[in-house]
PDB file of N, CA and C in Angstrom:
ATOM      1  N   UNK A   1       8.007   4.752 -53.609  1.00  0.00           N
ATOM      2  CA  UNK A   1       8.792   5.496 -52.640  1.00  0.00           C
ATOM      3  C   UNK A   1       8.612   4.869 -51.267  1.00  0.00           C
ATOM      4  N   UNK A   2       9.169   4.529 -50.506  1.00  0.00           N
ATOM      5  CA  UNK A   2      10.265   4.157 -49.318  1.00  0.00           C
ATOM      6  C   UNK A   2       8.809   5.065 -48.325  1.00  0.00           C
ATOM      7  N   UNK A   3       7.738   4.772 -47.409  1.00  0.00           N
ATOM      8  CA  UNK A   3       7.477   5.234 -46.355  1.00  0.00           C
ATOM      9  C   UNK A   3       8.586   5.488 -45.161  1.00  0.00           C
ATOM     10  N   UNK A   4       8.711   6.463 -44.587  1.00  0.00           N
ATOM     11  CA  UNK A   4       9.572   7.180 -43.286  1.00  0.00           C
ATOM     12  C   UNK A   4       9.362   6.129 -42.508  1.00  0.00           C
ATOM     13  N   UNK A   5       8.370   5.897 -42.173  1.00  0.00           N
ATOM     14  CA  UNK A   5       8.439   4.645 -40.915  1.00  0.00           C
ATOM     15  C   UNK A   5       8.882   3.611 -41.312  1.00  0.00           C
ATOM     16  N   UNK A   6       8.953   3.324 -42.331  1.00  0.00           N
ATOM     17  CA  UNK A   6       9.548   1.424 -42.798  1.00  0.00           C
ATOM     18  C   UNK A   6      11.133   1.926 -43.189  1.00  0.00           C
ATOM     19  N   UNK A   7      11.421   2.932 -43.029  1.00  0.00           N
ATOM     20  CA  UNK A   7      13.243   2.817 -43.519  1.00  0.00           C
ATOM     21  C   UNK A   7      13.802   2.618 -42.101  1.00  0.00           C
ATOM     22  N   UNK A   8      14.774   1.184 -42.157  1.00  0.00           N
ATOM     23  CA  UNK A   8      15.464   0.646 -41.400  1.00  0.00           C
ATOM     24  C   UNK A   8      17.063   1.046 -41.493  1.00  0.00           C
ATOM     25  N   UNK A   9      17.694   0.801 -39.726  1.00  0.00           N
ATOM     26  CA  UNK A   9      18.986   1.332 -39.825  1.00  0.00           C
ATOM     27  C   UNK A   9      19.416  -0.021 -39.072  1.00  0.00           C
ATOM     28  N   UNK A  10      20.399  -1.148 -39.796  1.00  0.00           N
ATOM     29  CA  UNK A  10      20.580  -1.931 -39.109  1.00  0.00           C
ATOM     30  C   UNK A  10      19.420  -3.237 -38.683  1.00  0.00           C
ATOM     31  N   UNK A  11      18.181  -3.450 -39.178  1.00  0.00           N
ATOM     32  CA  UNK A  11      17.300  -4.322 -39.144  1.00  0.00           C
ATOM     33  C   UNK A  11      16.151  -3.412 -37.664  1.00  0.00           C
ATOM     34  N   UNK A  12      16.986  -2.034 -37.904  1.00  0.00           N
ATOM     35  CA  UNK A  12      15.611  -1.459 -36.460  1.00  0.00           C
ATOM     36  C   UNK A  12      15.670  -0.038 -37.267  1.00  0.00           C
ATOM     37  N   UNK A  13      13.851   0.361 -36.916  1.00  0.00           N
ATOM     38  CA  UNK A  13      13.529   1.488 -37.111  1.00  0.00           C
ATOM     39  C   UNK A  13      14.113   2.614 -36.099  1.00  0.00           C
ATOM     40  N   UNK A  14      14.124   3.872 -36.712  1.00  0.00           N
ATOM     41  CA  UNK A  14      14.660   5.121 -36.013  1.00  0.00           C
ATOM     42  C   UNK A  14      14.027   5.212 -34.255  1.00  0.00           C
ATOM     43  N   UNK A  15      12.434   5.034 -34.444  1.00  0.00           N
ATOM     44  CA  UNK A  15      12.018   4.994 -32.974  1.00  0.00           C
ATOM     45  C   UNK A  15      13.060   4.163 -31.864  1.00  0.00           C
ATOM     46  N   UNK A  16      13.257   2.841 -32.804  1.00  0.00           N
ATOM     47  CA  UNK A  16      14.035   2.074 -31.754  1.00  0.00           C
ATOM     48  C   UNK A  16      15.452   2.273 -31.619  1.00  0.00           C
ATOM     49  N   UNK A  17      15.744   2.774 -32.512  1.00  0.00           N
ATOM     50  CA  UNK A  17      17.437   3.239 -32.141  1.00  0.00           C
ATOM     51  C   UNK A  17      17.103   4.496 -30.417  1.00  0.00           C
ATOM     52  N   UNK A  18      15.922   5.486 -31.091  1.00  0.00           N
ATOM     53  CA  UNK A  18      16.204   6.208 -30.254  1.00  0.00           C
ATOM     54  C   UNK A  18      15.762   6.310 -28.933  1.00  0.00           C
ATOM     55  N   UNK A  19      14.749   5.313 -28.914  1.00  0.00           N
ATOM     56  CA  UNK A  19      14.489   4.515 -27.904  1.00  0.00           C
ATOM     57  C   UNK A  19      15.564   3.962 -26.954  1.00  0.00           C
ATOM     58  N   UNK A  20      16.405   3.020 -27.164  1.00  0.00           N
ATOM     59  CA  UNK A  20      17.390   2.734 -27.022  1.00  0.00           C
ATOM     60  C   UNK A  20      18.655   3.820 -26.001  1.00  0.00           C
ATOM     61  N   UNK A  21      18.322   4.417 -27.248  1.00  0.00           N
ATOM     62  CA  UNK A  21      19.375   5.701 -26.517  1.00  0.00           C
ATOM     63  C   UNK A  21      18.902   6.317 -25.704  1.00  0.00           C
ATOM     64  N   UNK A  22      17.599   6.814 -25.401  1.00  0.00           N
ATOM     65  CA  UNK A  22      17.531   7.511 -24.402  1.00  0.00           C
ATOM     66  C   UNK A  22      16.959   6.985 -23.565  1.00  0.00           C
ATOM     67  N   UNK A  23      16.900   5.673 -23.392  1.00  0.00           N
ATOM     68  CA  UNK A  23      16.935   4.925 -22.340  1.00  0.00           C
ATOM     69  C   UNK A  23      18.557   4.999 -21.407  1.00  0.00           C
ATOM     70  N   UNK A  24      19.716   4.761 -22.300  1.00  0.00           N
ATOM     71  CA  UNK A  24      20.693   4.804 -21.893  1.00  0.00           C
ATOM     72  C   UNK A  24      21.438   5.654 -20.857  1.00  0.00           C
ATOM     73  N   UNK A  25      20.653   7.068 -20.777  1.00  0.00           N
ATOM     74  CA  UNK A  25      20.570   8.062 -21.021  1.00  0.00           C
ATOM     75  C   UNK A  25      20.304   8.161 -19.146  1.00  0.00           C
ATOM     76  N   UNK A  26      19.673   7.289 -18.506  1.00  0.00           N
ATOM     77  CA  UNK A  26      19.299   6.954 -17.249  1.00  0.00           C
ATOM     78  C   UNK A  26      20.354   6.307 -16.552  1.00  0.00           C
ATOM     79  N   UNK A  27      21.778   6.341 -17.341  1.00  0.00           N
ATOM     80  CA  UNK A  27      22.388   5.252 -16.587  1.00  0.00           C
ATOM     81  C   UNK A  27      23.904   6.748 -15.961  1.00  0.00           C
ATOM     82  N   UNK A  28      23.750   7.173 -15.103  1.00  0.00           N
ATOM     83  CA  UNK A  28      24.789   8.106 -14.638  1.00  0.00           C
ATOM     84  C   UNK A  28      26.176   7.963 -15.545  1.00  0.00           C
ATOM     85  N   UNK A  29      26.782   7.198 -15.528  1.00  0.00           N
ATOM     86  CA  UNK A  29      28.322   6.601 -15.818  1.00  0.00           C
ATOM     87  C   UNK A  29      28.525   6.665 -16.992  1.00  0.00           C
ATOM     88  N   UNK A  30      27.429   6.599 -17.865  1.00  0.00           N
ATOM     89  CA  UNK A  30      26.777   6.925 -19.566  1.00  0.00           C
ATOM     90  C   UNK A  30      26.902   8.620 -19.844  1.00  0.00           C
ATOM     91  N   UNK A  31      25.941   9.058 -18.815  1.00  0.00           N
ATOM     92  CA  UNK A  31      26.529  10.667 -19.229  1.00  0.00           C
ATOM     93  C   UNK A  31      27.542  11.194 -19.088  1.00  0.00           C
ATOM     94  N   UNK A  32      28.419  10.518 -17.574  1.00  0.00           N
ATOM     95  CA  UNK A  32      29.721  10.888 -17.888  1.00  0.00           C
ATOM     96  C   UNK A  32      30.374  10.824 -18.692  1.00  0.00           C
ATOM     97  N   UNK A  33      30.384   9.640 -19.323  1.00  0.00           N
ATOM     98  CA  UNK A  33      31.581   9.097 -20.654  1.00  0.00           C
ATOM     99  C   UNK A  33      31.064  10.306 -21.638  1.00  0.00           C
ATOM    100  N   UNK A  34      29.576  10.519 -22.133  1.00  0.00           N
ATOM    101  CA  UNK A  34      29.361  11.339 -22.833  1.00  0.00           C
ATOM    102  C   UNK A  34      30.094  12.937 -22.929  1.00  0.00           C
ATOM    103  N   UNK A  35      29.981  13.461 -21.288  1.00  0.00           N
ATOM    104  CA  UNK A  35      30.376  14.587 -20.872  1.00  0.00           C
ATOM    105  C   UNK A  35      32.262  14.312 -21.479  1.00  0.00           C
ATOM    106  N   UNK A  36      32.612  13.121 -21.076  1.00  0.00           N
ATOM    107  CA  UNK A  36      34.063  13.203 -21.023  1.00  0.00           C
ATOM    108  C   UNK A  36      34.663  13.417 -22.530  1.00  0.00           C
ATOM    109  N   UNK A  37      33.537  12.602 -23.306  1.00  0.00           N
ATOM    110  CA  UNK A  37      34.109  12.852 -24.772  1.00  0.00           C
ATOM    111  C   UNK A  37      33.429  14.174 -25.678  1.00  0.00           C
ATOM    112  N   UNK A  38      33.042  14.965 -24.768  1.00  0.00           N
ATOM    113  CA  UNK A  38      33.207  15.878 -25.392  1.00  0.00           C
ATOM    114  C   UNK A  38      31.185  16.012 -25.827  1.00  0.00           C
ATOM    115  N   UNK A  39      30.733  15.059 -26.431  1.00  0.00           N
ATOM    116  CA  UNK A  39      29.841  15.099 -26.886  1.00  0.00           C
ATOM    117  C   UNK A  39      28.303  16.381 -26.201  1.00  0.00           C
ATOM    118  N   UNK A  40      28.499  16.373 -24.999  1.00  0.00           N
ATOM    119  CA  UNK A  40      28.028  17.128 -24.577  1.00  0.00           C
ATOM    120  C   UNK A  40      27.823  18.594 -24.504  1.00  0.00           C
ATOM    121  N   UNK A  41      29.161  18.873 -25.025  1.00  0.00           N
ATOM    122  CA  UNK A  41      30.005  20.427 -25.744  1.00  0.00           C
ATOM    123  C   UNK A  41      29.630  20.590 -27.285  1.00  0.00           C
ATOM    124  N   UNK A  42      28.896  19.614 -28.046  1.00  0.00           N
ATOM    125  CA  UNK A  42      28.430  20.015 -29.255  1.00  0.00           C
ATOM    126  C   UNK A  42      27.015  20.179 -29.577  1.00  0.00           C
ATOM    127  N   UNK A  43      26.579  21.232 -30.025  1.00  0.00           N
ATOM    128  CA  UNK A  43      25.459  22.155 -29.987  1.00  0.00           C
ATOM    129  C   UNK A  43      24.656  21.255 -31.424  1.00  0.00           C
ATOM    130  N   UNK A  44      24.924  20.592 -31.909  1.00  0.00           N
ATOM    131  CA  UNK A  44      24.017  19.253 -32.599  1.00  0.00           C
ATOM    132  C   UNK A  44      23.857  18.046 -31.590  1.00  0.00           C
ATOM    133  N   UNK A  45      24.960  17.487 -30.937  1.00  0.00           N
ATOM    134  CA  UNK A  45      23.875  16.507 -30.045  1.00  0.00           C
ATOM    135  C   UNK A  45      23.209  17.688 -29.010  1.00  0.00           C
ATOM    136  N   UNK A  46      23.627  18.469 -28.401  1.00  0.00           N
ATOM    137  CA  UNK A  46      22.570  19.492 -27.269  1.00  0.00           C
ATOM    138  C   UNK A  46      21.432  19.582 -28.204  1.00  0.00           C
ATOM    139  N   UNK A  47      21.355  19.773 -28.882  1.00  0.00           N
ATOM    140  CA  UNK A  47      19.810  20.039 -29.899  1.00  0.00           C
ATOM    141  C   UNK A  47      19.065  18.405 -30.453  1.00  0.00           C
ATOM    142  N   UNK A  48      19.743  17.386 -30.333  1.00  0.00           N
ATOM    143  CA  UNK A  48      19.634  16.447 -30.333  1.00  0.00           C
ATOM    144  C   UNK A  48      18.611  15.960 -29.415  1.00  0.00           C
ATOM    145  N   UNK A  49      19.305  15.987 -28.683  1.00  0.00           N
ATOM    146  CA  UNK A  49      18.774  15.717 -26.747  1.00  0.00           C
ATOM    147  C   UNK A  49      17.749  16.239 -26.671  1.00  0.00           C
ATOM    148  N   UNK A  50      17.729  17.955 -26.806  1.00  0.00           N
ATOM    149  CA  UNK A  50      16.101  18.472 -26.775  1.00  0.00           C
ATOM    150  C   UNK A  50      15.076  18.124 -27.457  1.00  0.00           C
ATOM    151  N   UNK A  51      15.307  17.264 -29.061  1.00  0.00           N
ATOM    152  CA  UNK A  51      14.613  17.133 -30.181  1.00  0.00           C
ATOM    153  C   UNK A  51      13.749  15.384 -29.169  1.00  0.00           C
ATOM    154  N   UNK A  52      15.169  14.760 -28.431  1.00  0.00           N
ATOM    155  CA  UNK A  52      13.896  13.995 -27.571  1.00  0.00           C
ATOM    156  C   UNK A  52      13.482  13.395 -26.597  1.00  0.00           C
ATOM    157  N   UNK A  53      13.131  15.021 -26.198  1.00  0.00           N
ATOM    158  CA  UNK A  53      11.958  15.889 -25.010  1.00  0.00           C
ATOM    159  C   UNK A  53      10.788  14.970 -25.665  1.00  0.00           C
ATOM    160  N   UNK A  54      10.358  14.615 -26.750  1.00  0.00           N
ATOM    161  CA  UNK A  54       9.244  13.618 -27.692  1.00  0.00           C
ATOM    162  C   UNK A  54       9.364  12.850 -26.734  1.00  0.00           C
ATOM    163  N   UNK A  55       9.745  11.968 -25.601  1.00  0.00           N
ATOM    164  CA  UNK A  55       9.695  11.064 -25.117  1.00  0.00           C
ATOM    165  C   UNK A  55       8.725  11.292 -23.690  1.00  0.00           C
ATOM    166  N   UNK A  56       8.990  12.889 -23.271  1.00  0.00           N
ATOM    167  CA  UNK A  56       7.736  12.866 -22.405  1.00  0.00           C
ATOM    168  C   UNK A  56       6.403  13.093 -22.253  1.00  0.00           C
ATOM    169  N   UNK A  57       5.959  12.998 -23.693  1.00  0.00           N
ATOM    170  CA  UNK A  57       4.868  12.782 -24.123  1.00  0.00           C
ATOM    171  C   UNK A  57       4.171  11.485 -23.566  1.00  0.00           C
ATOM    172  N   UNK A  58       2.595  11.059 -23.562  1.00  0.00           N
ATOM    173  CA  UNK A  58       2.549  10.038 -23.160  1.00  0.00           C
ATOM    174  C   UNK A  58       2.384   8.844 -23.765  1.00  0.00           C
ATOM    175  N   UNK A  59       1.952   8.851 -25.477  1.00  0.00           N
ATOM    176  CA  UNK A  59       2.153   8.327 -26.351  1.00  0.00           C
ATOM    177  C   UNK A  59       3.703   7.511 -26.526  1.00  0.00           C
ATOM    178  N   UNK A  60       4.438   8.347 -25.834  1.00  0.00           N
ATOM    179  CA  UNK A  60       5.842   7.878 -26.106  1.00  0.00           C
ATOM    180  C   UNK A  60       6.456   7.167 -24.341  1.00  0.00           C
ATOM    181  N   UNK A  61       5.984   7.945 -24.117  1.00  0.00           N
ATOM    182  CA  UNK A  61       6.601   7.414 -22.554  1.00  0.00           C
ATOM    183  C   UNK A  61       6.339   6.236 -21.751  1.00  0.00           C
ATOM    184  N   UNK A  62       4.936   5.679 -22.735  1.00  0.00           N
ATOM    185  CA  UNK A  62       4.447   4.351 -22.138  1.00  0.00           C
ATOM    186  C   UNK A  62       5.771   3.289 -22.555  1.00  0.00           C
ATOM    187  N   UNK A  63       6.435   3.488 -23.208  1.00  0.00           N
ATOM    188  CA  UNK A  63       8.128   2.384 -23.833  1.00  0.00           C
ATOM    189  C   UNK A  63       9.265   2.667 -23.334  1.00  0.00           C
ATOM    190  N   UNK A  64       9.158   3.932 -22.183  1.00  0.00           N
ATOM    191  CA  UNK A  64      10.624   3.629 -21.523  1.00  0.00           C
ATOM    192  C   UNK A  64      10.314   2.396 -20.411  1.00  0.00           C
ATOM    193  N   UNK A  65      11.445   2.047 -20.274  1.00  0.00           N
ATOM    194  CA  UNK A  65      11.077   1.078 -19.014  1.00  0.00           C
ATOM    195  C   UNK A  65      11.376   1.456 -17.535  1.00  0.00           C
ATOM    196  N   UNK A  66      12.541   2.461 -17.763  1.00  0.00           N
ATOM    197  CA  UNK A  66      12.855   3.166 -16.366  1.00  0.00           C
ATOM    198  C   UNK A  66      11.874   4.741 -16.883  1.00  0.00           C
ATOM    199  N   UNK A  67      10.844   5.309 -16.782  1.00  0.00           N
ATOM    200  CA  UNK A  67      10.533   6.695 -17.166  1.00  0.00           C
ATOM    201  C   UNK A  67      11.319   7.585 -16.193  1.00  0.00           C
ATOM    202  N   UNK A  68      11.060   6.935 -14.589  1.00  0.00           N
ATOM    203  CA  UNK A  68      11.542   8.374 -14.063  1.00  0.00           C
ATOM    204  C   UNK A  68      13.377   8.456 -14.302  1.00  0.00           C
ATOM    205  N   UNK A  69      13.994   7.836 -14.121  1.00  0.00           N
ATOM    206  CA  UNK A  69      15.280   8.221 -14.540  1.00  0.00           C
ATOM    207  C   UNK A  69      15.735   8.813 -15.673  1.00  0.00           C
ATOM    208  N   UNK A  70      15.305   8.329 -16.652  1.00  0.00           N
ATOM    209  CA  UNK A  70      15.495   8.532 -18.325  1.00  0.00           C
ATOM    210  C   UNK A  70      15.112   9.832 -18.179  1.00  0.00           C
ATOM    211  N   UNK A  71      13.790  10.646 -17.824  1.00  0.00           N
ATOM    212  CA  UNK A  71      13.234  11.821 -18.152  1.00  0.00           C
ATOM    213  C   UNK A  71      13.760  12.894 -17.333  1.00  0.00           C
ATOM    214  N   UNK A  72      14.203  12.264 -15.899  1.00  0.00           N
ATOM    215  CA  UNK A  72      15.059  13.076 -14.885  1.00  0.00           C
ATOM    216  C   UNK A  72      16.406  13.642 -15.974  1.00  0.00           C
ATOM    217  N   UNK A  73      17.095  12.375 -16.404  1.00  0.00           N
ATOM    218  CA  UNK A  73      17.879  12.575 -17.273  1.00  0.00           C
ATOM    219  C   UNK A  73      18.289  13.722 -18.239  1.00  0.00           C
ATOM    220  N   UNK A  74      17.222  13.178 -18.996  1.00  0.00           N
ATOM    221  CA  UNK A  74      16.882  14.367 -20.349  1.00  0.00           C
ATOM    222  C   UNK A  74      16.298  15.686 -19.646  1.00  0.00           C
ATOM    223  N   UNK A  75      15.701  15.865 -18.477  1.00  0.00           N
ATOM    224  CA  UNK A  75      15.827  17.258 -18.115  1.00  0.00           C
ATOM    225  C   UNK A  75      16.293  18.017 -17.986  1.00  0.00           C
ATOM    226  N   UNK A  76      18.007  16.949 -17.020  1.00  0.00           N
ATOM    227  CA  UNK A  76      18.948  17.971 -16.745  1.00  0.00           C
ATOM    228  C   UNK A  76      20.076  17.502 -17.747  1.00  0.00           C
ATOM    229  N   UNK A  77      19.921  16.846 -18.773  1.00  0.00           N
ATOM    230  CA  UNK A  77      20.725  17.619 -19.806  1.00  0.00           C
ATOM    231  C   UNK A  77      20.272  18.733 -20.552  1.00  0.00           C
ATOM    232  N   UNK A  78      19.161  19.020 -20.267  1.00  0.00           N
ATOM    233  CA  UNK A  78      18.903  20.603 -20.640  1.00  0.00           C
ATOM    234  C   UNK A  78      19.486  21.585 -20.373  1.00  0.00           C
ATOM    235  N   UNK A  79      20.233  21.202 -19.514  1.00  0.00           N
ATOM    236  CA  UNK A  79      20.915  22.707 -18.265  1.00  0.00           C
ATOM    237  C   UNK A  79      22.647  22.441 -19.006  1.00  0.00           C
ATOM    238  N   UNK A  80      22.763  23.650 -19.266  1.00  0.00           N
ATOM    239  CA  UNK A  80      24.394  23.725 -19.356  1.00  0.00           C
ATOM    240  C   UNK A  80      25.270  23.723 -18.235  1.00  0.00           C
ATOM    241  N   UNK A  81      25.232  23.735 -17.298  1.00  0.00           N
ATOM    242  CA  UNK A  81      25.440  23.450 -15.816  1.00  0.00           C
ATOM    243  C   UNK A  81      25.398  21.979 -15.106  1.00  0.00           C
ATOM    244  N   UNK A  82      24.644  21.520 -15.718  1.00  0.00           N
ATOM    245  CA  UNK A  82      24.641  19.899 -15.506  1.00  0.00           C
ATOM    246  C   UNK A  82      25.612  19.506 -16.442  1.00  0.00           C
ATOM    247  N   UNK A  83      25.460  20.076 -18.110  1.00  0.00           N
ATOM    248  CA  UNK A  83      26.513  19.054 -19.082  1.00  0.00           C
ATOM    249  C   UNK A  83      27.787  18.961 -18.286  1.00  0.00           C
ATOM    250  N   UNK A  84      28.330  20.427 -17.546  1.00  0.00           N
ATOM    251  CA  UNK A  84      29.942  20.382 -17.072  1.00  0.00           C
ATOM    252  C   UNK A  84      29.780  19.880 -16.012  1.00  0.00           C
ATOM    253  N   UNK A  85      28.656  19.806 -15.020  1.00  0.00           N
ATOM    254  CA  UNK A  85      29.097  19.120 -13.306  1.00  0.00           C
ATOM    255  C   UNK A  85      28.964  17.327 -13.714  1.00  0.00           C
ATOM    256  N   UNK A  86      28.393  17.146 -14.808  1.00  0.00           N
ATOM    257  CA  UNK A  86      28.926  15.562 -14.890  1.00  0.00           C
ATOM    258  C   UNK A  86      29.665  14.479 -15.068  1.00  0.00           C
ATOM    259  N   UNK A  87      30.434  15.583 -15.477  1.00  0.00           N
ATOM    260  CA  UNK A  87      32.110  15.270 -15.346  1.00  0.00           C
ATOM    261  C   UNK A  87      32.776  14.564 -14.076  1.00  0.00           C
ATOM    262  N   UNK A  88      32.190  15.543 -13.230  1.00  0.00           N
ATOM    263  CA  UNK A  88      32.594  15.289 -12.090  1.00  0.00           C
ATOM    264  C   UNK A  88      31.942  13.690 -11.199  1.00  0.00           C
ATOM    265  N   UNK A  89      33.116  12.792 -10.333  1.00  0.00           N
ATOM    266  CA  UNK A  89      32.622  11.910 -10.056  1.00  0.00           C
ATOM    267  C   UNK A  89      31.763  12.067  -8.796  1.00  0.00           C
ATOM    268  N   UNK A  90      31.673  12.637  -7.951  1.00  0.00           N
ATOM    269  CA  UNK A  90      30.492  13.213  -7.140  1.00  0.00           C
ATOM    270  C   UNK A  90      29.121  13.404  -7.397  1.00  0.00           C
ATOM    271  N   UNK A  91      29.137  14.280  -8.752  1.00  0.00           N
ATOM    272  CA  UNK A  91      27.823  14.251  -9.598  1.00  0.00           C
ATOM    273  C   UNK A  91      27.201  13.063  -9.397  1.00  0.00           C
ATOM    274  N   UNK A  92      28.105  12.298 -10.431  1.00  0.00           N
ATOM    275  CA  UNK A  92      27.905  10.752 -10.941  1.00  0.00           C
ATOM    276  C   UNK A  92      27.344  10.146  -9.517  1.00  0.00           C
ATOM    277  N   UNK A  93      28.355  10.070  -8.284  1.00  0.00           N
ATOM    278  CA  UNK A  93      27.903   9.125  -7.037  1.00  0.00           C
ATOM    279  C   UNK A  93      26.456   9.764  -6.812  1.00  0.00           C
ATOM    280  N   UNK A  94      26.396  10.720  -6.775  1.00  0.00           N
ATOM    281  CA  UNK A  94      25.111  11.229  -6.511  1.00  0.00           C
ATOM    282  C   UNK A  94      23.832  11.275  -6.637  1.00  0.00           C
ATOM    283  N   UNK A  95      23.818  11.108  -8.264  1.00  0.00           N
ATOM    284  CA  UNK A  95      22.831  10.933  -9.297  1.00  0.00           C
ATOM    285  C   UNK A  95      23.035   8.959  -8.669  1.00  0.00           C
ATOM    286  N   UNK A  96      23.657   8.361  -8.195  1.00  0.00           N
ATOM    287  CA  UNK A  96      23.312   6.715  -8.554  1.00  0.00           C
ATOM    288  C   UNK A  96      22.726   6.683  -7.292  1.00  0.00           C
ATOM    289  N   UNK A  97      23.304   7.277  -5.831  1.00  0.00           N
ATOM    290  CA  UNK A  97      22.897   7.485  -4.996  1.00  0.00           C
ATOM    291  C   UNK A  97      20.963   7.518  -5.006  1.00  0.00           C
ATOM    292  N   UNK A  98      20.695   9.137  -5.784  1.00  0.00           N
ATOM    293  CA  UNK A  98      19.402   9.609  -5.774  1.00  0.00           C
ATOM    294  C   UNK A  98      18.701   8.148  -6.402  1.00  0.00           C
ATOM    295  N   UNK A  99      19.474   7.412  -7.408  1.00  0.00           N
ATOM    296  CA  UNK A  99      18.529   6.464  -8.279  1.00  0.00           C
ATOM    297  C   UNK A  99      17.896   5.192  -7.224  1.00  0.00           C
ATOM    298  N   UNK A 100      19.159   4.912  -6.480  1.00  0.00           N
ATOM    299  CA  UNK A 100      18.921   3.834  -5.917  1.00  0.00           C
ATOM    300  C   UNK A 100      17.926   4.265  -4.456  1.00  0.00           C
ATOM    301  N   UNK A 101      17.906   5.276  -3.747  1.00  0.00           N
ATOM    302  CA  UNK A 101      16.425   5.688  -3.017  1.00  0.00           C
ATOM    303  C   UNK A 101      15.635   6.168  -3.540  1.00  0.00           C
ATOM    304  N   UNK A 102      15.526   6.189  -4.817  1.00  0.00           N
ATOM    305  CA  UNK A 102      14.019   6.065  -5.360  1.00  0.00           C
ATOM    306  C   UNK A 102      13.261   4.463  -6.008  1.00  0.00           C
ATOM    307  N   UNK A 103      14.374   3.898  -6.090  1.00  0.00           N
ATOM    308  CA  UNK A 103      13.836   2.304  -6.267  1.00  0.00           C
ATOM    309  C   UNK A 103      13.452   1.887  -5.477  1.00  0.00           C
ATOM    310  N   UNK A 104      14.024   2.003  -4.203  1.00  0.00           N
ATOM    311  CA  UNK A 104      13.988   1.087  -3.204  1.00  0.00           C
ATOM    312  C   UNK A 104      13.413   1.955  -2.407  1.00  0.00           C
ATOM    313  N   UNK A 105      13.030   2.835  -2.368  1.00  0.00           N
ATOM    314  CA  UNK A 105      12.352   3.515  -1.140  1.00  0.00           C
ATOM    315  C   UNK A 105      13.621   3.985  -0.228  1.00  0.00           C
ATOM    316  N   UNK A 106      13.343   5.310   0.562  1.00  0.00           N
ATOM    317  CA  UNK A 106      14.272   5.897   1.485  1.00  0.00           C
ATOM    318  C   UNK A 106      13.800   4.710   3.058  1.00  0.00           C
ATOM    319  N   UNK A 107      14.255   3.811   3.430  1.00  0.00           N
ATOM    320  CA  UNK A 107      13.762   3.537   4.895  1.00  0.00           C
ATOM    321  C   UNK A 107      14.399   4.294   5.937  1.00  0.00           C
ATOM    322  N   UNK A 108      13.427   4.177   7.193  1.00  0.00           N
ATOM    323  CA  UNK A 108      13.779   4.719   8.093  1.00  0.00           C
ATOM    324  C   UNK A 108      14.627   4.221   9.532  1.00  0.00           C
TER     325      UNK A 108
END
């Protein structure tokens, strides 16, 4: 029998698919498209998304490469209030806005 960790999807294990994805997940313009197609309105990916909250663990969190965005991310797709304001392109400027003074520092 087939161990859970050695079954491959595509030549990559499940960690790394979902790895992957919720890395993606940090990129504003990504949740929009998500929000736009709808995906955000279905209560299997919303349960999806929460299932990985696993990522802010620290076992897991040492493999994002952006943590604070990604986890900012997955926070406020927690909120049903965020899934619908991300629609909006304001949101979006906003959220890239917030990303880019936290990289670079706010100067004065």
């Amino acid at each position: 029998m087939t161990d859970v960790a050695e079954i491959q999807y595509g030549g990559f294990s499940r960690f790394e698919l979902e790895l992957e994805f919720v890395q993606a997940l940090s990129n504003p313009w990504y949740l929009n498209y998500l929000a736009s197609q709808k995906y955000l309105d279905d209560p299997a990916f919303v349960a999806y998304l929460e299932y990985l909250q696993y990522f802010t663990k620290p076992q897991y969190l040492k493999y994002l490469s952006f943590p604070g965005p990604t986890l900012r991310a997955l926070e406020l797709l927690q909120q049903e209030r965020f899934r619908k304001d991300i629609l909006m392109p304001d949101t979006v400027a906003r959220m890239i806005e917030e990303g880019v003074k936290a990289s670079v520092g706010e100067r004065t």
